[in-house]
PDB file of N, CA and C in Angstrom:
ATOM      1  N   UNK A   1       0.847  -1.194   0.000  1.00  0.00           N
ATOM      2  CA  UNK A   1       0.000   0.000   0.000  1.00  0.00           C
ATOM      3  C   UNK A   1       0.880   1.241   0.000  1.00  0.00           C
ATOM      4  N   UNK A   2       0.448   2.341  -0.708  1.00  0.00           N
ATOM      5  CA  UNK A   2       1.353   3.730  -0.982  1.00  0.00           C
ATOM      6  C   UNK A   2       1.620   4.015   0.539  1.00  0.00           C
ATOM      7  N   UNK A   3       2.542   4.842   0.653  1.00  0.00           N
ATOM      8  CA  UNK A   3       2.707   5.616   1.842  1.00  0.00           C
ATOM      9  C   UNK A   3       2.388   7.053   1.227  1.00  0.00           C
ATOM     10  N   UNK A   4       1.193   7.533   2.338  1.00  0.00           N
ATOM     11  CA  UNK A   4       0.778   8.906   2.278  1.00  0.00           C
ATOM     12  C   UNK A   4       1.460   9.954   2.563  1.00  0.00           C
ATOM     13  N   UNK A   5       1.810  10.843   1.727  1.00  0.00           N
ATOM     14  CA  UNK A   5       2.764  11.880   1.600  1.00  0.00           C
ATOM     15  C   UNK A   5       2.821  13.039   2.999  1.00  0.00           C
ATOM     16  N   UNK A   6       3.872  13.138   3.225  1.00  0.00           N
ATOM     17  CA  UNK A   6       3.948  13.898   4.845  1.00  0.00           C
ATOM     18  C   UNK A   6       3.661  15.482   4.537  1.00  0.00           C
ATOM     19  N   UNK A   7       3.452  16.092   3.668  1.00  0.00           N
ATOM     20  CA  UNK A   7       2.960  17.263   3.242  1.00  0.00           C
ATOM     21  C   UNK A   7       1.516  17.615   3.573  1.00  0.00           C
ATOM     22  N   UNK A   8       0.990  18.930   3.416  1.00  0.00           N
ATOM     23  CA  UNK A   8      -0.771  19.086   3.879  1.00  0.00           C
ATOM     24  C   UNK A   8      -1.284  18.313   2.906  1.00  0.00           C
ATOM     25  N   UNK A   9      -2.928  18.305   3.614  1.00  0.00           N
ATOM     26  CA  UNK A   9      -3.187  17.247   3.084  1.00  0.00           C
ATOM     27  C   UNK A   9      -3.755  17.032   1.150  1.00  0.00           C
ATOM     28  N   UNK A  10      -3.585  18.789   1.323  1.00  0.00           N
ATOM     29  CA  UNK A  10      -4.126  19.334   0.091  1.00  0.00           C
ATOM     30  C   UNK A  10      -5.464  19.071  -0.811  1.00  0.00           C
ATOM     31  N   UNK A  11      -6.306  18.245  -0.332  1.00  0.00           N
ATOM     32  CA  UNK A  11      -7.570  17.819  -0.816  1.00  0.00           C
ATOM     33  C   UNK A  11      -8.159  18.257   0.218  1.00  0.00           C
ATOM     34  N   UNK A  12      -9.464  19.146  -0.206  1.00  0.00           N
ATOM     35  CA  UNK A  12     -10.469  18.915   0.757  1.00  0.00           C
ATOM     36  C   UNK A  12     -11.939  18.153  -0.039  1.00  0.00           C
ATOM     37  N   UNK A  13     -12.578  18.094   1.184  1.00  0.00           N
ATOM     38  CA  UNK A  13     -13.578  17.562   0.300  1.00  0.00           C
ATOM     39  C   UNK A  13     -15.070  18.095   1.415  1.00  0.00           C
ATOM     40  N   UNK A  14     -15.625  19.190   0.073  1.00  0.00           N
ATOM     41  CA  UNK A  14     -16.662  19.816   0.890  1.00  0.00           C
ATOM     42  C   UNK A  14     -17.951  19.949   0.656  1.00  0.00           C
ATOM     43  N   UNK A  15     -18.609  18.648   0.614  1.00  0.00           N
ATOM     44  CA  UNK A  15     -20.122  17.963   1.586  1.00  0.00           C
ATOM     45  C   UNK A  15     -19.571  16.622   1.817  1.00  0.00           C
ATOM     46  N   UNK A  16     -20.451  15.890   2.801  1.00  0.00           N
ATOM     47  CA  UNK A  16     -19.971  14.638   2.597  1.00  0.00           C
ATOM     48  C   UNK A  16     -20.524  13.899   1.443  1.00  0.00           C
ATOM     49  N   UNK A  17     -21.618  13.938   0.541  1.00  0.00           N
ATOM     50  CA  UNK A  17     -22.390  13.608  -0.579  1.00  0.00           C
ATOM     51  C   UNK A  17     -20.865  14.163  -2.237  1.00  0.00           C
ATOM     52  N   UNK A  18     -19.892  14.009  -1.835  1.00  0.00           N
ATOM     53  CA  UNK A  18     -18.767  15.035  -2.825  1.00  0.00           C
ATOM     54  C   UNK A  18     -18.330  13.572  -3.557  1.00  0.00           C
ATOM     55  N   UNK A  19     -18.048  13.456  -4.415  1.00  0.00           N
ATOM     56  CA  UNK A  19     -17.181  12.731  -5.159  1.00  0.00           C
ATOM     57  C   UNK A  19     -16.434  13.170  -5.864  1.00  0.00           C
ATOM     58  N   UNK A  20     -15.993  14.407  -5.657  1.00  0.00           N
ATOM     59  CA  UNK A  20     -14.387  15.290  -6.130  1.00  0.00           C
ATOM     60  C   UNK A  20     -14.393  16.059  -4.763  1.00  0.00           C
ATOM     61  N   UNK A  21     -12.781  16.013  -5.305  1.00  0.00           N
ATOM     62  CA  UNK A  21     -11.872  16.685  -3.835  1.00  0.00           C
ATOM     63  C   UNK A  21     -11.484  18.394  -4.903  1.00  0.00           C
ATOM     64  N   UNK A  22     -11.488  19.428  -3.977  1.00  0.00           N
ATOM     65  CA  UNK A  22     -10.928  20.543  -4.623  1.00  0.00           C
ATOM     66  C   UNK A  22      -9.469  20.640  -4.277  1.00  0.00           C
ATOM     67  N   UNK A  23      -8.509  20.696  -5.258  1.00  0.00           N
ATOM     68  CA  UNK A  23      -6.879  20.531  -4.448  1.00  0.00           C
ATOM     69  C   UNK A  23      -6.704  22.063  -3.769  1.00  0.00           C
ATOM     70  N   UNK A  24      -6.279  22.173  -2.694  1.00  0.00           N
ATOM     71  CA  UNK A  24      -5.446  23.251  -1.799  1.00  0.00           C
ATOM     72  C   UNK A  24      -4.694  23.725  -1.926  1.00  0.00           C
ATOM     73  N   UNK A  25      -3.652  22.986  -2.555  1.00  0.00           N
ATOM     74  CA  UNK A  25      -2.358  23.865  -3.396  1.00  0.00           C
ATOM     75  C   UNK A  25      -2.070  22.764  -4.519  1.00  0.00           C
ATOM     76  N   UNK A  26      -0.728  23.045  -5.332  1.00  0.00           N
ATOM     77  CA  UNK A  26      -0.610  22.442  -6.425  1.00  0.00           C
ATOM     78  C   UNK A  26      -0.306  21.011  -5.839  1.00  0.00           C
ATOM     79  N   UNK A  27      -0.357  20.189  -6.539  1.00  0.00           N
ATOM     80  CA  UNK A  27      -0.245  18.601  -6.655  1.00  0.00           C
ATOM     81  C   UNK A  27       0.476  17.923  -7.817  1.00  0.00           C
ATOM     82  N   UNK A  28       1.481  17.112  -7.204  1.00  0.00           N
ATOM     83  CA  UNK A  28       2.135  16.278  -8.322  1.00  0.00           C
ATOM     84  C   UNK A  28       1.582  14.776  -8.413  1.00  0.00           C
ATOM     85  N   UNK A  29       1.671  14.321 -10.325  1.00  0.00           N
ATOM     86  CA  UNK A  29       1.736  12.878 -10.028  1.00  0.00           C
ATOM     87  C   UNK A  29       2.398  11.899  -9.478  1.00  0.00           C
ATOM     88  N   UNK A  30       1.305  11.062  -9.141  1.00  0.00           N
ATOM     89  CA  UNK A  30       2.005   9.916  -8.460  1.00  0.00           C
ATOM     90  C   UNK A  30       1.895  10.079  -6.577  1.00  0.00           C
ATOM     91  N   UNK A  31       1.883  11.468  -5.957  1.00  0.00           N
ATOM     92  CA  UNK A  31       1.383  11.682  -4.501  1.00  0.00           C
ATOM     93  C   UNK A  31       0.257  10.907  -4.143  1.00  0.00           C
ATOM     94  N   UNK A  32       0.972  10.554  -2.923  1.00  0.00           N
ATOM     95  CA  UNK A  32      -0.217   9.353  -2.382  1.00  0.00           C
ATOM     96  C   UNK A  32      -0.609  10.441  -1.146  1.00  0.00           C
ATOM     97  N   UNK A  33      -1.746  10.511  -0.896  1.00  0.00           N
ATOM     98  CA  UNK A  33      -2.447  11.510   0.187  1.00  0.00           C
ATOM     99  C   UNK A  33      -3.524  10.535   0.543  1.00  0.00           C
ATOM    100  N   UNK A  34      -3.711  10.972   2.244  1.00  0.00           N
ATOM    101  CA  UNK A  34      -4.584  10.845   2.872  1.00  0.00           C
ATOM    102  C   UNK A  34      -6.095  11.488   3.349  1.00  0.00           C
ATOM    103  N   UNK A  35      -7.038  10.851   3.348  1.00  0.00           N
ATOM    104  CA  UNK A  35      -8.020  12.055   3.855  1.00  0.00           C
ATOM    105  C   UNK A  35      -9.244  11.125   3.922  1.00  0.00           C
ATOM    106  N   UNK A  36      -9.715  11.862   5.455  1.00  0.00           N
ATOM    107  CA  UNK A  36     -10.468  11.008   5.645  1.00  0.00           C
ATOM    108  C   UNK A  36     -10.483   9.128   6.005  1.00  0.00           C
ATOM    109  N   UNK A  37      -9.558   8.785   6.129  1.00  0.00           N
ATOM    110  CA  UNK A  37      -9.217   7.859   6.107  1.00  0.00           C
ATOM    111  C   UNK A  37      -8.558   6.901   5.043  1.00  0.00           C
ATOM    112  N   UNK A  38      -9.198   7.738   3.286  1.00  0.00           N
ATOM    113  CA  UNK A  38      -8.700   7.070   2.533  1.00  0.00           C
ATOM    114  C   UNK A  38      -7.623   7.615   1.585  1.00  0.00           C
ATOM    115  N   UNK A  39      -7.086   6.515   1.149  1.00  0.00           N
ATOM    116  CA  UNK A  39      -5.510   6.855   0.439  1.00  0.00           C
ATOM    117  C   UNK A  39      -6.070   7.174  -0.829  1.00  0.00           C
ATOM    118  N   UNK A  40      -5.306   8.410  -1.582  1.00  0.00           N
ATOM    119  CA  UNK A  40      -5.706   8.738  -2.487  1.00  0.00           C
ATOM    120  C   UNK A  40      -4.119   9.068  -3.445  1.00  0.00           C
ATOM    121  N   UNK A  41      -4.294   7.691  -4.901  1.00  0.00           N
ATOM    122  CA  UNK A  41      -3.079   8.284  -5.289  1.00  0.00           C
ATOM    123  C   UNK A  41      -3.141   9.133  -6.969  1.00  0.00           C
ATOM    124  N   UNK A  42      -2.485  10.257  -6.817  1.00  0.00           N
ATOM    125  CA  UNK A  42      -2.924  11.316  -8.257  1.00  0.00           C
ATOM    126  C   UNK A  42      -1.994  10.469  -9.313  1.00  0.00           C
ATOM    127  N   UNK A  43      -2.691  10.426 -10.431  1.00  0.00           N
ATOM    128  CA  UNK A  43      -2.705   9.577 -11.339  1.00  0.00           C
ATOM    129  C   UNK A  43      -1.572  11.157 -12.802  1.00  0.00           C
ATOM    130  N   UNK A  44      -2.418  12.680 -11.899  1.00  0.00           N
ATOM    131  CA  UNK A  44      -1.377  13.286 -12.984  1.00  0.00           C
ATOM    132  C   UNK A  44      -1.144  14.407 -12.038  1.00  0.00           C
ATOM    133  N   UNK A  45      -0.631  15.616 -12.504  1.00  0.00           N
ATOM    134  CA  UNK A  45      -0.216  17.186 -11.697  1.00  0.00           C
ATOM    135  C   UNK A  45      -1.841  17.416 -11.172  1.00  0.00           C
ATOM    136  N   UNK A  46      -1.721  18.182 -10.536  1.00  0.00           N
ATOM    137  CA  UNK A  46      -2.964  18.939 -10.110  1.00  0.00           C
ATOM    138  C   UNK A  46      -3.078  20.313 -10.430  1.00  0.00           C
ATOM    139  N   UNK A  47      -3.096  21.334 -10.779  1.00  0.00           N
ATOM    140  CA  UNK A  47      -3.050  22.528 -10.089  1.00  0.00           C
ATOM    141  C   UNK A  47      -4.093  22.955  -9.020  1.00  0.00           C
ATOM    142  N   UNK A  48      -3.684  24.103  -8.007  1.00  0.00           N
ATOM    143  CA  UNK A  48      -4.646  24.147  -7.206  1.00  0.00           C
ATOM    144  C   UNK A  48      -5.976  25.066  -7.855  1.00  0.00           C
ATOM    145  N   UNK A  49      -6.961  24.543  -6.883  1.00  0.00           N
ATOM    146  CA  UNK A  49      -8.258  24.968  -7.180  1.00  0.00           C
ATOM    147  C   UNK A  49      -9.078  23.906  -8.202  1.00  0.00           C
ATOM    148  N   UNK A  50      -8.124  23.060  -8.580  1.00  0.00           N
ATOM    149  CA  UNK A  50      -8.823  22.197  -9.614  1.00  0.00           C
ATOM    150  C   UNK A  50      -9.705  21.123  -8.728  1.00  0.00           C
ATOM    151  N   UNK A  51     -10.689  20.336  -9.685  1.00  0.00           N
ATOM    152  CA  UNK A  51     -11.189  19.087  -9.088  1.00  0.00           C
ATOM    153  C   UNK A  51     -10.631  17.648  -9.211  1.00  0.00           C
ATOM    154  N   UNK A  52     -10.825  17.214  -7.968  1.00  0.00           N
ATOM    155  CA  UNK A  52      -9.925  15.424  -7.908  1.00  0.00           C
ATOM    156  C   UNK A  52     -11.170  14.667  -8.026  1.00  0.00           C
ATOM    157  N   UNK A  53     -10.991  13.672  -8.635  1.00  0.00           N
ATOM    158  CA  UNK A  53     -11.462  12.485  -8.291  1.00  0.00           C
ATOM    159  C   UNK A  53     -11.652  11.697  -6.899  1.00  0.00           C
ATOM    160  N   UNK A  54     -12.787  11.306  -6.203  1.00  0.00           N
ATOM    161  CA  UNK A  54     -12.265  11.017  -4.950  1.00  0.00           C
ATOM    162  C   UNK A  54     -12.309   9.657  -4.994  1.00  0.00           C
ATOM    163  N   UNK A  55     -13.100   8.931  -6.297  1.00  0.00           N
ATOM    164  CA  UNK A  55     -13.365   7.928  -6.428  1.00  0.00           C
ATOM    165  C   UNK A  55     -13.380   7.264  -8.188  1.00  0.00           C
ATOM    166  N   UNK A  56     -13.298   6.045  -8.229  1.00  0.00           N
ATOM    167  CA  UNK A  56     -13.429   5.965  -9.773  1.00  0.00           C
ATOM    168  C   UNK A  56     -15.380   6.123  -9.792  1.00  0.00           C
ATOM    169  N   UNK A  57     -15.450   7.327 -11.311  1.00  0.00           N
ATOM    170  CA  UNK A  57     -16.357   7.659 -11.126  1.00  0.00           C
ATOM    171  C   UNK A  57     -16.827   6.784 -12.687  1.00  0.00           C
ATOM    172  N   UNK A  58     -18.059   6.616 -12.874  1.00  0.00           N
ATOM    173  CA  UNK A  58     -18.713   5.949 -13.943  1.00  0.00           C
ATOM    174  C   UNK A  58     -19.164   6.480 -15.133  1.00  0.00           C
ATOM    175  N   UNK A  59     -19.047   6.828 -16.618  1.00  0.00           N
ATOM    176  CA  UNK A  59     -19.414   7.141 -17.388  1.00  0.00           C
ATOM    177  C   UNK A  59     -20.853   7.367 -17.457  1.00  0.00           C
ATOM    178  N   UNK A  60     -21.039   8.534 -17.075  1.00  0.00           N
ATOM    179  CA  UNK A  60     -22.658   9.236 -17.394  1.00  0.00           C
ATOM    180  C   UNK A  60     -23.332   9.424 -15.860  1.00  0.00           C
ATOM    181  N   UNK A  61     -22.138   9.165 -15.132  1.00  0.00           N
ATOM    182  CA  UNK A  61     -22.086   9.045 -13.298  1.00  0.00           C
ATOM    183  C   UNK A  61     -22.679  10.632 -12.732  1.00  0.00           C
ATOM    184  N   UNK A  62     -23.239  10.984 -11.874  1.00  0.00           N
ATOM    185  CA  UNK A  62     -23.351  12.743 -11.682  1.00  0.00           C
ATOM    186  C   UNK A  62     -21.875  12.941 -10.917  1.00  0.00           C
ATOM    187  N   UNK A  63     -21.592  14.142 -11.129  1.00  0.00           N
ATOM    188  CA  UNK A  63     -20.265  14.376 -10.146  1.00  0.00           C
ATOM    189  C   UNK A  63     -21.037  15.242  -9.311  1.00  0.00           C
ATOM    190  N   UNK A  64     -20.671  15.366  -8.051  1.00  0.00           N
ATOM    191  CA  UNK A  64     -21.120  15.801  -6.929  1.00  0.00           C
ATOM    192  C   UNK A  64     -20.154  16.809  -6.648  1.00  0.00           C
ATOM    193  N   UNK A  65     -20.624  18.425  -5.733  1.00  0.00           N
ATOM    194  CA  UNK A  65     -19.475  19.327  -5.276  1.00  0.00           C
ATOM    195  C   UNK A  65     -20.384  20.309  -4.728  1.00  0.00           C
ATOM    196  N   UNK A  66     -19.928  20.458  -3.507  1.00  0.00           N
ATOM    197  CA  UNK A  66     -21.261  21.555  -2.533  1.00  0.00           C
ATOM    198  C   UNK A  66     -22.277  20.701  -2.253  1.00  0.00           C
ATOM    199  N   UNK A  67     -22.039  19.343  -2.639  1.00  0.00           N
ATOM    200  CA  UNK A  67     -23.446  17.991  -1.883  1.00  0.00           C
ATOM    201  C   UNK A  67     -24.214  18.530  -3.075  1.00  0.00           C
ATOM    202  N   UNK A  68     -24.578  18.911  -4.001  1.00  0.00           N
ATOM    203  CA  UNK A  68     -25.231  19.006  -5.420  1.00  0.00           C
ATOM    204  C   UNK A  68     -24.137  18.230  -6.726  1.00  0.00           C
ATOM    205  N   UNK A  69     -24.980  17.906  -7.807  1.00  0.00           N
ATOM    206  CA  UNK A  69     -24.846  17.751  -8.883  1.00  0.00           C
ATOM    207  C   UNK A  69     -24.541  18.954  -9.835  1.00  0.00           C
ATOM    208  N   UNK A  70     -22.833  18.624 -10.188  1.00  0.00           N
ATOM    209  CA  UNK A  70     -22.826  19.539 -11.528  1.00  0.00           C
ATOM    210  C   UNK A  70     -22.521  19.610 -12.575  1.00  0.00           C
ATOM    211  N   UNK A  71     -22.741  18.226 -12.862  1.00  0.00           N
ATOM    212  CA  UNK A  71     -22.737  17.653 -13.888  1.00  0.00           C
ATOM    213  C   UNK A  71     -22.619  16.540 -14.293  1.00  0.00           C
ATOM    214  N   UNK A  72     -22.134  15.683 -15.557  1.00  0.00           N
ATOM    215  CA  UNK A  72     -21.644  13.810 -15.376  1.00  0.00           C
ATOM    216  C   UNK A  72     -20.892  13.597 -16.223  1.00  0.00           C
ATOM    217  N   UNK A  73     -19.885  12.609 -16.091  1.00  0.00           N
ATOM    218  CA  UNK A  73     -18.915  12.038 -16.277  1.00  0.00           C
ATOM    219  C   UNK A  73     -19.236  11.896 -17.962  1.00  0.00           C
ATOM    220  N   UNK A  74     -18.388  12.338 -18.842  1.00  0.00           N
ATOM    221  CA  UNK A  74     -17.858  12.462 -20.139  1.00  0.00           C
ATOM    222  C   UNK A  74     -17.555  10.573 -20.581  1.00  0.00           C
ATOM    223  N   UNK A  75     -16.778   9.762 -19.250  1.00  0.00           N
ATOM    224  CA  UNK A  75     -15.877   8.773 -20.105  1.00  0.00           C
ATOM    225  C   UNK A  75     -15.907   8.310 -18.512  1.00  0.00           C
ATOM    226  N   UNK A  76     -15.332   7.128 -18.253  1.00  0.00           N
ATOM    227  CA  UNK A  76     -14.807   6.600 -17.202  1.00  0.00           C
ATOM    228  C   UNK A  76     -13.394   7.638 -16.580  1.00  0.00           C
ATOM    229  N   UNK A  77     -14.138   7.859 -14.925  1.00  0.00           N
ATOM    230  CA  UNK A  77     -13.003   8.670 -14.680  1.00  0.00           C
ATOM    231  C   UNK A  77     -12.319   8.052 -12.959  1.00  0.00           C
ATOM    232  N   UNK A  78     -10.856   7.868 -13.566  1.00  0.00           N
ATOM    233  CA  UNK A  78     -10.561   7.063 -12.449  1.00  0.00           C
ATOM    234  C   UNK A  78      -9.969   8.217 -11.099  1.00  0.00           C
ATOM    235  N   UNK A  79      -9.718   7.542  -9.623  1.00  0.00           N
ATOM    236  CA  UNK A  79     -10.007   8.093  -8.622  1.00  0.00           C
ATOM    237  C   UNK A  79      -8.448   8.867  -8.627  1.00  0.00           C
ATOM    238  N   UNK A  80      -8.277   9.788  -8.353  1.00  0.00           N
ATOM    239  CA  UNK A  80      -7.080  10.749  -8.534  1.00  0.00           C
ATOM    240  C   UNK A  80      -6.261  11.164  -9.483  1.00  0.00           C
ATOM    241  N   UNK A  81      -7.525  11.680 -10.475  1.00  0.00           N
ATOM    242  CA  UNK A  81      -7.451  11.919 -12.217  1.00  0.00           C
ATOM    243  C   UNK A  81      -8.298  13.499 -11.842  1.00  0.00           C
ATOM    244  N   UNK A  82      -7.752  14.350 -12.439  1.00  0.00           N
ATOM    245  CA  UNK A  82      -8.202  15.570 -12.400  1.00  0.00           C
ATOM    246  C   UNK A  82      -9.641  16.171 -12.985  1.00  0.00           C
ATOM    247  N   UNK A  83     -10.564  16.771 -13.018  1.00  0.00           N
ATOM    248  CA  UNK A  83     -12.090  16.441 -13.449  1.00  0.00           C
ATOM    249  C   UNK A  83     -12.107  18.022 -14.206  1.00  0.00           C
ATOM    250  N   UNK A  84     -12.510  17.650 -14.822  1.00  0.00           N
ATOM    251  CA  UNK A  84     -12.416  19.253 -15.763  1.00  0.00           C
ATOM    252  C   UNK A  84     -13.226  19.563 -16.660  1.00  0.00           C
ATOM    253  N   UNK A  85     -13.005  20.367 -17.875  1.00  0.00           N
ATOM    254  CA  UNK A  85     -14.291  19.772 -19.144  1.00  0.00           C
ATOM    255  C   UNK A  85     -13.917  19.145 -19.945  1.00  0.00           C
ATOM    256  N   UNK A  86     -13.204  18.635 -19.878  1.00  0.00           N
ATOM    257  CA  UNK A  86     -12.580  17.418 -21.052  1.00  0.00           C
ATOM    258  C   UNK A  86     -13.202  16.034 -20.255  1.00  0.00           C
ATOM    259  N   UNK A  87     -13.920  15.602 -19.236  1.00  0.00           N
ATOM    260  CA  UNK A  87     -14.312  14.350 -18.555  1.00  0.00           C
ATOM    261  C   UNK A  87     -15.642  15.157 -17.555  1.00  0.00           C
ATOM    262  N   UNK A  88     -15.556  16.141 -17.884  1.00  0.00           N
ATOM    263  CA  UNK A  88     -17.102  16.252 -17.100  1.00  0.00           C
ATOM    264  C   UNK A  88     -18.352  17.523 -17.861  1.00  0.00           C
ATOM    265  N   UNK A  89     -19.486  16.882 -18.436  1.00  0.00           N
ATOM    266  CA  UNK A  89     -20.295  17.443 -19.008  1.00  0.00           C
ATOM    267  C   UNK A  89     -21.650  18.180 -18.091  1.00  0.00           C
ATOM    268  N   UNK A  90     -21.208  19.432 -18.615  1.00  0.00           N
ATOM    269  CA  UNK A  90     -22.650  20.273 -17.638  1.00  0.00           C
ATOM    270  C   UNK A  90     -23.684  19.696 -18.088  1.00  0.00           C
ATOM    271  N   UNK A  91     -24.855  19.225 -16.996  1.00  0.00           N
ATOM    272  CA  UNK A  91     -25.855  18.896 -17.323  1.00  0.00           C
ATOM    273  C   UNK A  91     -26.838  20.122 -17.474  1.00  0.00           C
ATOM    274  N   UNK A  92     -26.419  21.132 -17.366  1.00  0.00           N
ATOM    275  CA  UNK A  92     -27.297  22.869 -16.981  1.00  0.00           C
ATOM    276  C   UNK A  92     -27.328  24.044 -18.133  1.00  0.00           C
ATOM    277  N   UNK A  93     -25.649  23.876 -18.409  1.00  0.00           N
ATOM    278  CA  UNK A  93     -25.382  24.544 -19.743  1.00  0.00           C
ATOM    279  C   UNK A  93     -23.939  24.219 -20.370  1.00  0.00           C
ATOM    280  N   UNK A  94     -23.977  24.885 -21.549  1.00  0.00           N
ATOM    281  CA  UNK A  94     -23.039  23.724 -22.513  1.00  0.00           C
ATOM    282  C   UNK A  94     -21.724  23.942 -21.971  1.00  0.00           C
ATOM    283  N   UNK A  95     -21.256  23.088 -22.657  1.00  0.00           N
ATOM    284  CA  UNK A  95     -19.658  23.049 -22.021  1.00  0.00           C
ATOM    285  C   UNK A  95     -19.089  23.639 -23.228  1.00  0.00           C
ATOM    286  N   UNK A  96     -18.389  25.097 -22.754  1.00  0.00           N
ATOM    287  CA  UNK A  96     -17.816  25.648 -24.156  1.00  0.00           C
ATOM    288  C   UNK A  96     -16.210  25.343 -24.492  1.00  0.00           C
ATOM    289  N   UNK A  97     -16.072  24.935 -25.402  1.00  0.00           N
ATOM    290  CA  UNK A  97     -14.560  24.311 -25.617  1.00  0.00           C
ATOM    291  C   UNK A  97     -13.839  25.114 -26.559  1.00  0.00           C
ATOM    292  N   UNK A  98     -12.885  24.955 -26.907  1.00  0.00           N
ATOM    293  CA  UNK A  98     -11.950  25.994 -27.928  1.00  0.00           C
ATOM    294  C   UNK A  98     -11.836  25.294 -29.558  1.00  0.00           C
ATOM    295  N   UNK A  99     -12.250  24.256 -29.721  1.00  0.00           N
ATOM    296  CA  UNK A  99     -12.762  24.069 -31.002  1.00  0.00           C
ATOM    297  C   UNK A  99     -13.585  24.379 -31.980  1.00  0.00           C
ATOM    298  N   UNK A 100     -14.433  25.450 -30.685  1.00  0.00           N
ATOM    299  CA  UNK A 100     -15.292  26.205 -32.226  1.00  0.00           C
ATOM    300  C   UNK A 100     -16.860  25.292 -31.670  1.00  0.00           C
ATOM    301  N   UNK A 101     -16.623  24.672 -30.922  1.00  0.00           N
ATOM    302  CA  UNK A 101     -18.109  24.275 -30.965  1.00  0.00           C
ATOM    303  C   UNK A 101     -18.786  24.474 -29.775  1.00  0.00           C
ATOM    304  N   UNK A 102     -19.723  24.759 -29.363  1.00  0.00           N
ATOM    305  CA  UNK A 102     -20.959  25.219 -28.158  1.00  0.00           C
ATOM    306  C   UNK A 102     -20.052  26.604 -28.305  1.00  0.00           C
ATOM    307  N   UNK A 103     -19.856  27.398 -29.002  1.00  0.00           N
ATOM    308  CA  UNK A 103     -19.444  29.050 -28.873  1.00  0.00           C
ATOM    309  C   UNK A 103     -20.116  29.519 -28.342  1.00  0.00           C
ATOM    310  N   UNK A 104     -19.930  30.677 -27.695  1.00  0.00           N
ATOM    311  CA  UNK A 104     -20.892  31.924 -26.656  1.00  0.00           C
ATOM    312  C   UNK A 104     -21.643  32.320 -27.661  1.00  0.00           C
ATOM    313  N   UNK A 105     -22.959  32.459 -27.638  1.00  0.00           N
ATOM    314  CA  UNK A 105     -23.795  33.447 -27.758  1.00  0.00           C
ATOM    315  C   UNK A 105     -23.649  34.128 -28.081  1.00  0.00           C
ATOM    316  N   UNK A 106     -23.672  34.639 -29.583  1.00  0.00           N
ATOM    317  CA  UNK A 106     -24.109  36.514 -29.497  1.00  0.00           C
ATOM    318  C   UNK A 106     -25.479  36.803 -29.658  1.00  0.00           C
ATOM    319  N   UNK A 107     -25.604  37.833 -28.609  1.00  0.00           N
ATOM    320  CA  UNK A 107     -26.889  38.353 -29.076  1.00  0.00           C
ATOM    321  C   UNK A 107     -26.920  39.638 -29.131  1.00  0.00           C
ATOM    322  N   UNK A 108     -27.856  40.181 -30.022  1.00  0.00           N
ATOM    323  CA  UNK A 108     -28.131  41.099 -31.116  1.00  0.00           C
ATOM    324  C   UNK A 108     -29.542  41.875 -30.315  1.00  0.00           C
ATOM    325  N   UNK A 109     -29.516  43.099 -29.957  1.00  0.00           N
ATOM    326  CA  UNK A 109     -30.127  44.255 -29.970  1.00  0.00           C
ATOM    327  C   UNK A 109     -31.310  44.401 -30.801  1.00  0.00           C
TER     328      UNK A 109
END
């Protein structure tokens, strides 16, 4: 089993209903962290403010954050894999990407 890294703990995780951790400061791959009791090892970098995985989550799974739904899983997303819009689809409004597709809105007067 990893040994959990002697550094803060840098994940929090805030409702208990959460299935992503928000990182605290930056994060490297491969850190094995603790929290909560369970070992959590990052699969890539983190930067802070981003979302963790707290668990392997399921393709079309809701992701949870604030104990609400904000959205679901793009693809299979495993547990200390970073959650972003490339693996997590707003269920509320579109996910705008830099390819040119779901573009902002213009609206016209």
């Amino acid at each position: 089993m990893p040994v959990p890294s002697n550094k803060t703990p840098g994940l929090l995780k805030l409702h208990s209903l959460d299935n992503v951790l928000t990182a605290t400061r930056s994060l490297e791959a491969g850190e094995h962290l603790l929290l909560e009791g369970q070992s959590i090892t990052l699969t890539e970098s983190i930067p802070i403010g981003y979302k963790v995985s707290a668990c392997d989550i399921r393709e079309g799974e809701k992701i949870f954050k604030y104990g609400v739904p904000i959205g679901s899983a793009r693809c299979q997303i495993s547990a200390g894999t970073v959650v972003h819009t490339h693996n997590l689809q707003s269920d509320y409004l579109p996910t705008y990407t830099l390819d040119g597709k779901n573009s902002y809105l213009k609206i016209h007067s």
